[in-house]
Protein backbone atom coordinates (compact mmCIF):
# COMPACT_ATOMS: atom_id res chain seq x y z
CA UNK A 1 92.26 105.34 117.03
CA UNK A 2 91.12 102.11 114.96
CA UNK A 3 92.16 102.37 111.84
CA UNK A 4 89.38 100.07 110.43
CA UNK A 5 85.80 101.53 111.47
CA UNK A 6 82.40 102.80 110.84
CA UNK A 7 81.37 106.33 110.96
CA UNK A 8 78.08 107.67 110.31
CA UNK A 9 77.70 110.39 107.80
CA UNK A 10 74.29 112.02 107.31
CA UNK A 11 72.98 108.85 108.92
CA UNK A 12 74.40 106.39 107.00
CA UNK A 13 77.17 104.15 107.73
CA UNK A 14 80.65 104.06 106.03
CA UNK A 15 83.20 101.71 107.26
CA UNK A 16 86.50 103.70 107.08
CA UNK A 17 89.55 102.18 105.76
CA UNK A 18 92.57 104.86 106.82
CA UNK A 19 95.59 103.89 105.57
CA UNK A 20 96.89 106.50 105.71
CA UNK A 21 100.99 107.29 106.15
CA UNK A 22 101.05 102.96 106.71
CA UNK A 23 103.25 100.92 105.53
CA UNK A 24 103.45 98.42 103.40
CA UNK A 25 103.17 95.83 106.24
CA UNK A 26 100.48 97.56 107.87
CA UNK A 27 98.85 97.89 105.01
CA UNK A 28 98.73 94.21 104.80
CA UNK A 29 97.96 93.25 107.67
CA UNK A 30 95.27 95.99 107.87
CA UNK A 31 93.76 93.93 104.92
CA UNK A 32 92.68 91.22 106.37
CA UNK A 33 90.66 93.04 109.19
CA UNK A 34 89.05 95.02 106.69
CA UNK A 35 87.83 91.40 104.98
CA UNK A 36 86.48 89.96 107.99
CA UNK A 37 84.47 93.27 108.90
CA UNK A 38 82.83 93.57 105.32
CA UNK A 39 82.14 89.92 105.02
CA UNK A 40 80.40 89.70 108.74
CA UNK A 41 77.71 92.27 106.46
CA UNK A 42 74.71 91.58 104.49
CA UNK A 43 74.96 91.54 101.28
CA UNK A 44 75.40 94.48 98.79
CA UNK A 45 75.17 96.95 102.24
CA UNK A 46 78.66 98.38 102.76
CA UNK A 47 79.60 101.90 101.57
CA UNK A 48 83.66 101.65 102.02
CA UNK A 49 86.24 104.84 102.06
CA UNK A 50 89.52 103.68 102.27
CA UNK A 51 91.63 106.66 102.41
CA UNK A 52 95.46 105.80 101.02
CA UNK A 53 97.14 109.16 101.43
CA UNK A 54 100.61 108.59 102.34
CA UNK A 55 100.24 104.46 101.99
CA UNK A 56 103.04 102.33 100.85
CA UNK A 57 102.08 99.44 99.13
CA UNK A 58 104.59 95.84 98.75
CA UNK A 59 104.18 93.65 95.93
CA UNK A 60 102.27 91.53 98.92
CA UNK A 61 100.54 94.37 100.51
CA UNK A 62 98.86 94.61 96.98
CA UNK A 63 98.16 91.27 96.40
CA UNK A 64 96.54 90.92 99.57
CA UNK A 65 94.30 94.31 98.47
CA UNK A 66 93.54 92.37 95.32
CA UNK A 67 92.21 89.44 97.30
CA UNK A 68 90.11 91.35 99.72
CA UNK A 69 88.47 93.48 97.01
CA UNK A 70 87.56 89.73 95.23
CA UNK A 71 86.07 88.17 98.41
CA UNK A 72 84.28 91.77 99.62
CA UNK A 73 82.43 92.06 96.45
CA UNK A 74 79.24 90.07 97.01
CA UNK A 75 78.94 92.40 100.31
CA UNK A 76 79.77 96.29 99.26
CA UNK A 77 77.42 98.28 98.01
CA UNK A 78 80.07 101.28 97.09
CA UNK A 79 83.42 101.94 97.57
CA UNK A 80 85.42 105.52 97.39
CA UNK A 81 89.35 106.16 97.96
CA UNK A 82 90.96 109.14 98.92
CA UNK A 83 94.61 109.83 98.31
CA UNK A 84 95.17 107.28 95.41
CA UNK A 85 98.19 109.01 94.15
CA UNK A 86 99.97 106.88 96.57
CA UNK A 87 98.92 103.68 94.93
CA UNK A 88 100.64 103.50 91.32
CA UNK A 89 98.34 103.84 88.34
CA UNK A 90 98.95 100.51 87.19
CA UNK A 91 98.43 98.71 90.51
CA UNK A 92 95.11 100.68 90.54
CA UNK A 93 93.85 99.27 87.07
CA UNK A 94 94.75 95.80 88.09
CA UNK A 95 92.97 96.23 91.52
CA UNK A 96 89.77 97.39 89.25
CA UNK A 97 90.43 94.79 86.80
CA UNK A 98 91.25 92.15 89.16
CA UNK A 99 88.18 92.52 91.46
CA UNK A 100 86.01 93.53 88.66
CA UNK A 101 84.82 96.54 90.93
CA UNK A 102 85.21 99.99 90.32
CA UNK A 103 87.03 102.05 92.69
CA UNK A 104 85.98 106.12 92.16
CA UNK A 105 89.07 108.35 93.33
CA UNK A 106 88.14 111.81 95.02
CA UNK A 107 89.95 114.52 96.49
CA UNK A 108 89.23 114.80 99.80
CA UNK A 109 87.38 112.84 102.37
CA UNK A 110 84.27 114.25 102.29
CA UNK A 111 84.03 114.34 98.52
CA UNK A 112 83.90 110.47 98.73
CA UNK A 113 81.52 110.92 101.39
CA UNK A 114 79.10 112.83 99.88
CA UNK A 115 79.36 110.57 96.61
CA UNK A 116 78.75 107.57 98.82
CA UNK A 117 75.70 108.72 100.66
CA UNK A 118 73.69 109.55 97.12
CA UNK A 119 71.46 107.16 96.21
């Protein structure tokens, strides 16, 4: 299973990031797919879950989140995680600050979904 996709939820589409239980080089190299997907888009049309359950995260692995979350900016419309608790509190606030995006944190999967669907 691709760990970088789209899925369709009540007819829209979601690209989902699952990170889930990766490691810290996965996570990085993960990254960079996830940049060249969102930027192939139109602009402000990309509803993003990235689901971090289980994640570890490097000082790079981070970094390189940091960078993609600058560059996909122009190109996603909204952006949900699931399982956040894996990523440190203070690594989340600088990936918010950093990016200057905001990053809602949900429960479960299709929390985030439903949130990202509303209009």
């Amino acid at each position: 299973m691709d760990r970088v996709r789209f899925i369709t939820h009540h007819g829209k589409t979601i690209l989902l990031v699952d990170l889930s239980n990766c490691s810290a080089r996965e996570v990085l190299k993960l990254a960079g797919k996830v940049q060249g997907i969102v930027t192939a888009q139109p602009p402000k049309s990309v509803l993003t879950l990235s689901d971090l359950t289980g994640a570890q995260f490097s000082r790079d692995a981070f970094t390189r989140m940091k960078e993609v979350a600058v560059f996909d900016r122009p190109y996603v419309k909204r952006a949900a995680m699931v399982g956040a608790e894996s990523l440190p509190e203070v690594f989340y606030q600088a990936l918010k600050t950093f990016s200057r995006r905001e990053f809602p944190r949900f429960e479960t999967r299709e929390e985030a979904l439903e949130w990202l669907v509303r209009e």
